[in-house]
PDB file of N, CA and C in Angstrom:
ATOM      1  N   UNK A   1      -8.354 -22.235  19.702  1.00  0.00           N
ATOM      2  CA  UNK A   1      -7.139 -22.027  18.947  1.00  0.00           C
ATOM      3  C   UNK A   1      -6.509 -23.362  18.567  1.00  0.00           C
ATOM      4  N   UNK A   2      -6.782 -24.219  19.356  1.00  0.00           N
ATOM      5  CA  UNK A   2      -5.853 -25.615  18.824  1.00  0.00           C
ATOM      6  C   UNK A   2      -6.948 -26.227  18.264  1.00  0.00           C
ATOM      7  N   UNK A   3      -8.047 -26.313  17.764  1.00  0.00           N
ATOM      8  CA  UNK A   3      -8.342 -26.723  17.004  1.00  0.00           C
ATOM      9  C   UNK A   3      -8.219 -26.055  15.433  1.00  0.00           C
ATOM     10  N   UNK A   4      -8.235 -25.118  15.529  1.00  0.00           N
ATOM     11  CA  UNK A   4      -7.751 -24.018  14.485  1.00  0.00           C
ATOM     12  C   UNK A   4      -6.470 -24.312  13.520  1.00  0.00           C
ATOM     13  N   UNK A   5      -5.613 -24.611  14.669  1.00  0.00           N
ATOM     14  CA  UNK A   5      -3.933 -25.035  14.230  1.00  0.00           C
ATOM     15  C   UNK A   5      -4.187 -26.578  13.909  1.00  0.00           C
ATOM     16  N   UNK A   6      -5.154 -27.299  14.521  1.00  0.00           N
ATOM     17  CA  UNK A   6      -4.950 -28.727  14.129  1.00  0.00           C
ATOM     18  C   UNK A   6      -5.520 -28.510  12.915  1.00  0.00           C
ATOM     19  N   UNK A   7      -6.375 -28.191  12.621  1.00  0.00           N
ATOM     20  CA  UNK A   7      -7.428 -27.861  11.120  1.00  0.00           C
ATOM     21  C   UNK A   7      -6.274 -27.336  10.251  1.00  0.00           C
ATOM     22  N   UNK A   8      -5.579 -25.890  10.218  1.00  0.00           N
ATOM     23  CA  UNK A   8      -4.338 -25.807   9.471  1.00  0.00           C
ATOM     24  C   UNK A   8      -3.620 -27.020   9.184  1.00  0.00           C
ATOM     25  N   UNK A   9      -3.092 -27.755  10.439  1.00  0.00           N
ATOM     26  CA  UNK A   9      -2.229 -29.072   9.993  1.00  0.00           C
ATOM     27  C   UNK A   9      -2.149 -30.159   9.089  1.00  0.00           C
ATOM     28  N   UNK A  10      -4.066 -29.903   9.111  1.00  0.00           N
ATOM     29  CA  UNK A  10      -4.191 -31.085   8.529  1.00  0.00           C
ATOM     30  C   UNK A  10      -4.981 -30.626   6.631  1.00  0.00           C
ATOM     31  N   UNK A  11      -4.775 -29.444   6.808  1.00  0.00           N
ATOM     32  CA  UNK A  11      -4.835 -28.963   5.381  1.00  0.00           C
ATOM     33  C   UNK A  11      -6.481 -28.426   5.115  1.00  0.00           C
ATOM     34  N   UNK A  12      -7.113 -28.446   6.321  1.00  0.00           N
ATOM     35  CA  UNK A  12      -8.564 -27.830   5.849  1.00  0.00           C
ATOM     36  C   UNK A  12      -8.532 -26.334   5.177  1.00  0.00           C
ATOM     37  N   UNK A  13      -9.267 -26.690   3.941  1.00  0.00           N
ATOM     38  CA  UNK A  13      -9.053 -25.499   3.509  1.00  0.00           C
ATOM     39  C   UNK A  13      -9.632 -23.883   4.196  1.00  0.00           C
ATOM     40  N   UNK A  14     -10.873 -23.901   4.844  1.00  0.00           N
ATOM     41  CA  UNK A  14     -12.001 -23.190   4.888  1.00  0.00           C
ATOM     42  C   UNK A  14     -12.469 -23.439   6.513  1.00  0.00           C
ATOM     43  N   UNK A  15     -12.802 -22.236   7.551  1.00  0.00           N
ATOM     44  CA  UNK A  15     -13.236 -22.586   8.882  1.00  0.00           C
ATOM     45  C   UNK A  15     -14.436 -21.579   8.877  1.00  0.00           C
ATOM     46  N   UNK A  16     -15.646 -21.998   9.724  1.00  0.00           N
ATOM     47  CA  UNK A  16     -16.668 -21.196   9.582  1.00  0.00           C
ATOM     48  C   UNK A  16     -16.564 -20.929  11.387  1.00  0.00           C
ATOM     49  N   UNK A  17     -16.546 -19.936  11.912  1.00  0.00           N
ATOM     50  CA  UNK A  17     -16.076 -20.163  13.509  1.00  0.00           C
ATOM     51  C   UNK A  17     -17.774 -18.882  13.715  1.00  0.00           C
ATOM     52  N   UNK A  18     -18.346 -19.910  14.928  1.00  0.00           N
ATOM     53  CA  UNK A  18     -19.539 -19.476  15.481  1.00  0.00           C
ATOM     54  C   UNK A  18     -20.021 -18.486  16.326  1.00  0.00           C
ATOM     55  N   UNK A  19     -20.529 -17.761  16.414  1.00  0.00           N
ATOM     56  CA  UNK A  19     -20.412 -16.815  17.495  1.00  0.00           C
ATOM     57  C   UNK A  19     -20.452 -17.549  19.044  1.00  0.00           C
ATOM     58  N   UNK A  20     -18.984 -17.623  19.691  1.00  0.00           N
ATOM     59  CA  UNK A  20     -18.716 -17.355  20.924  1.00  0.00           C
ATOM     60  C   UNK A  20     -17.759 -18.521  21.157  1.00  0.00           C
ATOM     61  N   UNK A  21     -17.421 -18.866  19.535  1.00  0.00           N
ATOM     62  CA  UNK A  21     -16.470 -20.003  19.177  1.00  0.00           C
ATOM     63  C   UNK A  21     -15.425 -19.808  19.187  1.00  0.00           C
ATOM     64  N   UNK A  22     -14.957 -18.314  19.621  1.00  0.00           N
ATOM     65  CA  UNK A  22     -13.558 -17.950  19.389  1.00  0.00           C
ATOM     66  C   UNK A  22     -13.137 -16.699  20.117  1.00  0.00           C
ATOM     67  N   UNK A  23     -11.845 -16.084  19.976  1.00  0.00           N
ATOM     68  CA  UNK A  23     -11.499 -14.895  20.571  1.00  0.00           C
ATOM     69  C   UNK A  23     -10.708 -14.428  19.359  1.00  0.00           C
ATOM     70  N   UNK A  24     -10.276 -13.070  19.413  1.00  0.00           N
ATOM     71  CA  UNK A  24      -9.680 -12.152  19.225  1.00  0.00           C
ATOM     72  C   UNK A  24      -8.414 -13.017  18.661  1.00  0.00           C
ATOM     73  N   UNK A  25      -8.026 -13.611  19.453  1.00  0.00           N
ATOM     74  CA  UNK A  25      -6.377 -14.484  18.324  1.00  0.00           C
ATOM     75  C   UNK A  25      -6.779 -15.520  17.625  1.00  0.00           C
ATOM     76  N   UNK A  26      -8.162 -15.839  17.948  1.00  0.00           N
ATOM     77  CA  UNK A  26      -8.843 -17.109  17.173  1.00  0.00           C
ATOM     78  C   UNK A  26      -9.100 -16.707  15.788  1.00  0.00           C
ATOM     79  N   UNK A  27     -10.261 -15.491  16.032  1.00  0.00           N
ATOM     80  CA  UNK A  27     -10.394 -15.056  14.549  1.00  0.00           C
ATOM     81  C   UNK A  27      -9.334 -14.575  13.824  1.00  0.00           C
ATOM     82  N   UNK A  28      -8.358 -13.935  14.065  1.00  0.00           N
ATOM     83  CA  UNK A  28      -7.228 -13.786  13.278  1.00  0.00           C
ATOM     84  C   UNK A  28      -6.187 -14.652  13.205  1.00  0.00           C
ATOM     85  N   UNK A  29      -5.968 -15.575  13.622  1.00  0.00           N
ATOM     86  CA  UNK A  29      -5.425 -16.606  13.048  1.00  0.00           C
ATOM     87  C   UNK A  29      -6.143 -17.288  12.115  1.00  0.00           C
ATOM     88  N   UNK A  30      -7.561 -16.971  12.074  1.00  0.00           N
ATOM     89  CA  UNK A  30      -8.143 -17.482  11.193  1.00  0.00           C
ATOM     90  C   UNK A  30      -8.452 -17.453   9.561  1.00  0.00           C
ATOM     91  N   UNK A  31      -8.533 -15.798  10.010  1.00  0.00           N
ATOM     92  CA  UNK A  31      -8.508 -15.064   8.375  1.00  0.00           C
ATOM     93  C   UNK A  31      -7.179 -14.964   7.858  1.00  0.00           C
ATOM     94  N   UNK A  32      -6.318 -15.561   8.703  1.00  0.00           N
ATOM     95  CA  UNK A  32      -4.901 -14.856   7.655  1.00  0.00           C
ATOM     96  C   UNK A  32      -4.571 -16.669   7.571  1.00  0.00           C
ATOM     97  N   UNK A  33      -4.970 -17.244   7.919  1.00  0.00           N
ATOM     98  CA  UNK A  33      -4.721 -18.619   7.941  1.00  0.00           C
ATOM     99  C   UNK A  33      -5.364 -19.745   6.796  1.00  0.00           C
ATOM    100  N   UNK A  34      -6.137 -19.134   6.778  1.00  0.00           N
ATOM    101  CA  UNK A  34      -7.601 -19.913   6.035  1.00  0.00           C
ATOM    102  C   UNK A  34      -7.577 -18.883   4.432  1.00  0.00           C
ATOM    103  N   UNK A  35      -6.389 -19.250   3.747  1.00  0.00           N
ATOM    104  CA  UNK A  35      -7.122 -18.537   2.859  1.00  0.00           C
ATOM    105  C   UNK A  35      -8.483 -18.207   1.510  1.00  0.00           C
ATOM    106  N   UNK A  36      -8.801 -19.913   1.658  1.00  0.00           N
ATOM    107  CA  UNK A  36      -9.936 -20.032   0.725  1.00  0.00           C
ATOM    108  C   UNK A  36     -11.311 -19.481   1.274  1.00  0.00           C
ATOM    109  N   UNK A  37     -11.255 -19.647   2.421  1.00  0.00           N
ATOM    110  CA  UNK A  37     -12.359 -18.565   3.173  1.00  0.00           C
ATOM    111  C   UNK A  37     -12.538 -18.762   4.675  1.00  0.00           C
ATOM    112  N   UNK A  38     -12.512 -17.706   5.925  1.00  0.00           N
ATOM    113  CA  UNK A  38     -12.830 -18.171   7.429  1.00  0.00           C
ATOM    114  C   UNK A  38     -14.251 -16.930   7.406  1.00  0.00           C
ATOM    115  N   UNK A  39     -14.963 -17.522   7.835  1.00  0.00           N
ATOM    116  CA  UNK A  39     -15.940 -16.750   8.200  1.00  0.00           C
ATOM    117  C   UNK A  39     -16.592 -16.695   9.585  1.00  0.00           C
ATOM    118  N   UNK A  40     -16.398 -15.847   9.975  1.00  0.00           N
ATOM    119  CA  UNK A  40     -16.368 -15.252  11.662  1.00  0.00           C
ATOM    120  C   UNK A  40     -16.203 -13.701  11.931  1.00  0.00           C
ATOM    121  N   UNK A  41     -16.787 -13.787  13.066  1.00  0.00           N
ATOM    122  CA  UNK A  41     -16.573 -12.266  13.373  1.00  0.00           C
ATOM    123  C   UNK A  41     -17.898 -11.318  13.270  1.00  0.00           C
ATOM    124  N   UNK A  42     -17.815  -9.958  13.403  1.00  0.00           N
ATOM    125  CA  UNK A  42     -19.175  -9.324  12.749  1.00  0.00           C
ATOM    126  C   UNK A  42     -19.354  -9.314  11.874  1.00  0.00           C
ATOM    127  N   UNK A  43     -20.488  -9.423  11.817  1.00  0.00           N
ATOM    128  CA  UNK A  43     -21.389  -9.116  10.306  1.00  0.00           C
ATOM    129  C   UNK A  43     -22.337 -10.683  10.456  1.00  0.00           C
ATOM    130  N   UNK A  44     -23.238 -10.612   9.330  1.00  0.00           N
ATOM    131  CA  UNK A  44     -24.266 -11.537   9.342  1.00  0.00           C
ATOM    132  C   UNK A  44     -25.638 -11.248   9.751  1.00  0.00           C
ATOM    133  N   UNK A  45     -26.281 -11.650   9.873  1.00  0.00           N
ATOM    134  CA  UNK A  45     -27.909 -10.815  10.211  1.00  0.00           C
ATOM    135  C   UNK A  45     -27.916 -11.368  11.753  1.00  0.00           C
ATOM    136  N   UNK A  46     -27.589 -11.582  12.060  1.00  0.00           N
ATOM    137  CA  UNK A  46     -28.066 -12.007  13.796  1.00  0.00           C
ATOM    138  C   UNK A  46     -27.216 -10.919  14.538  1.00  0.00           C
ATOM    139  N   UNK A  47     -27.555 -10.707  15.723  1.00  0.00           N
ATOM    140  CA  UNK A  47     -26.812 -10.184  16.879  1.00  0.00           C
ATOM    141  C   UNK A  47     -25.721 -10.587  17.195  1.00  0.00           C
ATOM    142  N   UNK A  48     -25.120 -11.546  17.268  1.00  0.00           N
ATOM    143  CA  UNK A  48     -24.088 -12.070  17.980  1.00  0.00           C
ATOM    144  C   UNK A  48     -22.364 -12.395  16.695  1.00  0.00           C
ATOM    145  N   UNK A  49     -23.313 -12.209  15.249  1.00  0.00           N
ATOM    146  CA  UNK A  49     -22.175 -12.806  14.378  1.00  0.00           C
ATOM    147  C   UNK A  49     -22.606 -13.388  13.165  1.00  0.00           C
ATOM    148  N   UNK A  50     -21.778 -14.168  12.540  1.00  0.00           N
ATOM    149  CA  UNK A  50     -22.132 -14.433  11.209  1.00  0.00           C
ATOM    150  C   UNK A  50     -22.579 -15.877  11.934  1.00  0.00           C
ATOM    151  N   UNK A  51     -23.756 -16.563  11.631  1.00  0.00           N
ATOM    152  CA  UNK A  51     -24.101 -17.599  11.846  1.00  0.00           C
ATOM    153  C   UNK A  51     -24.638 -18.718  11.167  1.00  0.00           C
ATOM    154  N   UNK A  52     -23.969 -20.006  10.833  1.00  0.00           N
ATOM    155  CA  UNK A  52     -23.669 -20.886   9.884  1.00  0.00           C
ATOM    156  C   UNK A  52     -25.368 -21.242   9.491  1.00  0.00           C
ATOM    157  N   UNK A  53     -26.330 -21.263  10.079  1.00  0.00           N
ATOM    158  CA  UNK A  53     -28.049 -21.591  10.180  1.00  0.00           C
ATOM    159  C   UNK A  53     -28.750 -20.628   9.295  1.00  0.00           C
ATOM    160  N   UNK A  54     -27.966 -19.229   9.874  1.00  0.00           N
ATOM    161  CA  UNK A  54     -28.732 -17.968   9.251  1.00  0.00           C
ATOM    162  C   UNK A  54     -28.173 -17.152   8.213  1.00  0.00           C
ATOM    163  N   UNK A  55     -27.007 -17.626   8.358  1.00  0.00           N
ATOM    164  CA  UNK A  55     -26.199 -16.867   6.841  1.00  0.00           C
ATOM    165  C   UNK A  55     -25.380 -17.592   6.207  1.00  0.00           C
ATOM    166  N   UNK A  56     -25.416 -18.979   6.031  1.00  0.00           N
ATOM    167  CA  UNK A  56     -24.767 -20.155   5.411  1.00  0.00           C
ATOM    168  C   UNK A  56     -24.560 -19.360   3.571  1.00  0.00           C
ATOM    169  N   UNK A  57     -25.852 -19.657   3.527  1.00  0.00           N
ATOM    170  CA  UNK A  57     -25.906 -19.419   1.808  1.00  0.00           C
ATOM    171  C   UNK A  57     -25.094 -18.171   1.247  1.00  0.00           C
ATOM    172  N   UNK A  58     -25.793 -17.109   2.519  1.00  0.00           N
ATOM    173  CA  UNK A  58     -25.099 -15.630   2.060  1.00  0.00           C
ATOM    174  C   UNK A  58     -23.883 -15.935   1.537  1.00  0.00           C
ATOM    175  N   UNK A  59     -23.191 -16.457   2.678  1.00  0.00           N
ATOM    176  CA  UNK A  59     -21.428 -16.391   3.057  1.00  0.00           C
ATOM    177  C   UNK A  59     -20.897 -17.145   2.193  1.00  0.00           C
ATOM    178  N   UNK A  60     -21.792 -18.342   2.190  1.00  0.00           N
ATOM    179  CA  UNK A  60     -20.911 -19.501   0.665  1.00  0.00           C
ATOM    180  C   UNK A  60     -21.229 -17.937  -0.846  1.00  0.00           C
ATOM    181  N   UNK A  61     -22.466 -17.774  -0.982  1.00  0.00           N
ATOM    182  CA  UNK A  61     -21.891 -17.075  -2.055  1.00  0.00           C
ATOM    183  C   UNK A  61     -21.111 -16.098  -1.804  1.00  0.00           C
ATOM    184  N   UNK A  62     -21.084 -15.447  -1.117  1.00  0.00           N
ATOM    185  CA  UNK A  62     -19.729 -14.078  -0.958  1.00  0.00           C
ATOM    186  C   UNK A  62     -18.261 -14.631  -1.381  1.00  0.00           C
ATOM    187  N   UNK A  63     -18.173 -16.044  -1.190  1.00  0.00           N
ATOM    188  CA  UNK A  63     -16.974 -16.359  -0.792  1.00  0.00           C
ATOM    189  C   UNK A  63     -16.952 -16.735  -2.436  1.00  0.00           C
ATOM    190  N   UNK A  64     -17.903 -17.205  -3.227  1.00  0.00           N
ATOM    191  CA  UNK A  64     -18.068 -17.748  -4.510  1.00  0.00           C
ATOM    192  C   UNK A  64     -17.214 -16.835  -5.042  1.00  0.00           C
ATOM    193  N   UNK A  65     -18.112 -15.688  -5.156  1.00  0.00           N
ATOM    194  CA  UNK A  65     -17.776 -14.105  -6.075  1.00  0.00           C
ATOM    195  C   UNK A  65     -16.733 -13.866  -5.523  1.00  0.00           C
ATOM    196  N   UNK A  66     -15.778 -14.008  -4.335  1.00  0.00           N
ATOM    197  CA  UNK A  66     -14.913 -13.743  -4.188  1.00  0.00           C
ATOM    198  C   UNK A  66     -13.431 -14.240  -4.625  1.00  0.00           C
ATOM    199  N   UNK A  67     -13.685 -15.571  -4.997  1.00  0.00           N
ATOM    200  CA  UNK A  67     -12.834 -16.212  -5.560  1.00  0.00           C
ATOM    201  C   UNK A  67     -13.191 -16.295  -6.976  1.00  0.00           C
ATOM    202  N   UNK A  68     -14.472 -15.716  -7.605  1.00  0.00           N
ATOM    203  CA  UNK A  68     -14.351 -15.128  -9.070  1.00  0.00           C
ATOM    204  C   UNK A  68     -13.647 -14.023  -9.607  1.00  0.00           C
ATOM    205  N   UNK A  69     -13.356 -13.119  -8.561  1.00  0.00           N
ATOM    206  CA  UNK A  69     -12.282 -11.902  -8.756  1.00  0.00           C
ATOM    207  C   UNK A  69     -13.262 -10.451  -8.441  1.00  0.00           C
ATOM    208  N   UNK A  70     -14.694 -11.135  -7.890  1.00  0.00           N
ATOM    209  CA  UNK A  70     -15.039 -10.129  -7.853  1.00  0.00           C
ATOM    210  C   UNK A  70     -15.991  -9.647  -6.411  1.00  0.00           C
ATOM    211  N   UNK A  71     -16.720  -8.644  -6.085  1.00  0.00           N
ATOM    212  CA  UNK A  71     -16.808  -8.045  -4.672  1.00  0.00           C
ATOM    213  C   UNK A  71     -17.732  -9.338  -3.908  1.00  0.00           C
ATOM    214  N   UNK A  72     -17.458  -9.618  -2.616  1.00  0.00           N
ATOM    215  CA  UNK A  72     -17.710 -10.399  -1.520  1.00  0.00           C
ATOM    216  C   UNK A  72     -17.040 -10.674  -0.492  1.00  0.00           C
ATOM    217  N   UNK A  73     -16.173 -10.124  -0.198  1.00  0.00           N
ATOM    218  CA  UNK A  73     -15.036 -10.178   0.829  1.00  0.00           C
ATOM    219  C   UNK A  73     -16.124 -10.371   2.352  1.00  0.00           C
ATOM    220  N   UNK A  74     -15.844 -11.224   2.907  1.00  0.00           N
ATOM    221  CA  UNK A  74     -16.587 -11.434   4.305  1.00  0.00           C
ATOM    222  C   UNK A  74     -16.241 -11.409   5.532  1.00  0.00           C
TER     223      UNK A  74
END
């Protein structure tokens, strides 16, 4: 979490949080925090979460089309 809030502070736009990188107030401080994109949580092709190795590309484009106006919400 305090790295989360230091990252807010310092104006990062975007957090990619790893599976087992966070909790329950982590990820939601995250998505309502991060609005150009936080990606965490379920979903992604692995077991454990969305994972920056195995679903990098996916998630950058979801997040593309999503800030085109159109479906990718992650």
């Amino acid at each position: 979490m305090k790295v989360l809030q230091e990252a807010k502070g310092l104006g990062v736009p975007a957090v990619w949080l790893q599976p087992g990188s966070f909790d329950s107030e982590g990820l939601e401080f995250a998505l309502r925090e991060f609005k150009d994109a936080a990606v965490g949580g379920d979903g992604g092709r692995g077991g454990e979460g969305w994972c920056v190795l195995v679903d990098g590309e996916r998630a950058l484009r979801a997040v593309e089309r999503e800030r085109k106006g159109g479906e990718g919400k992650i």
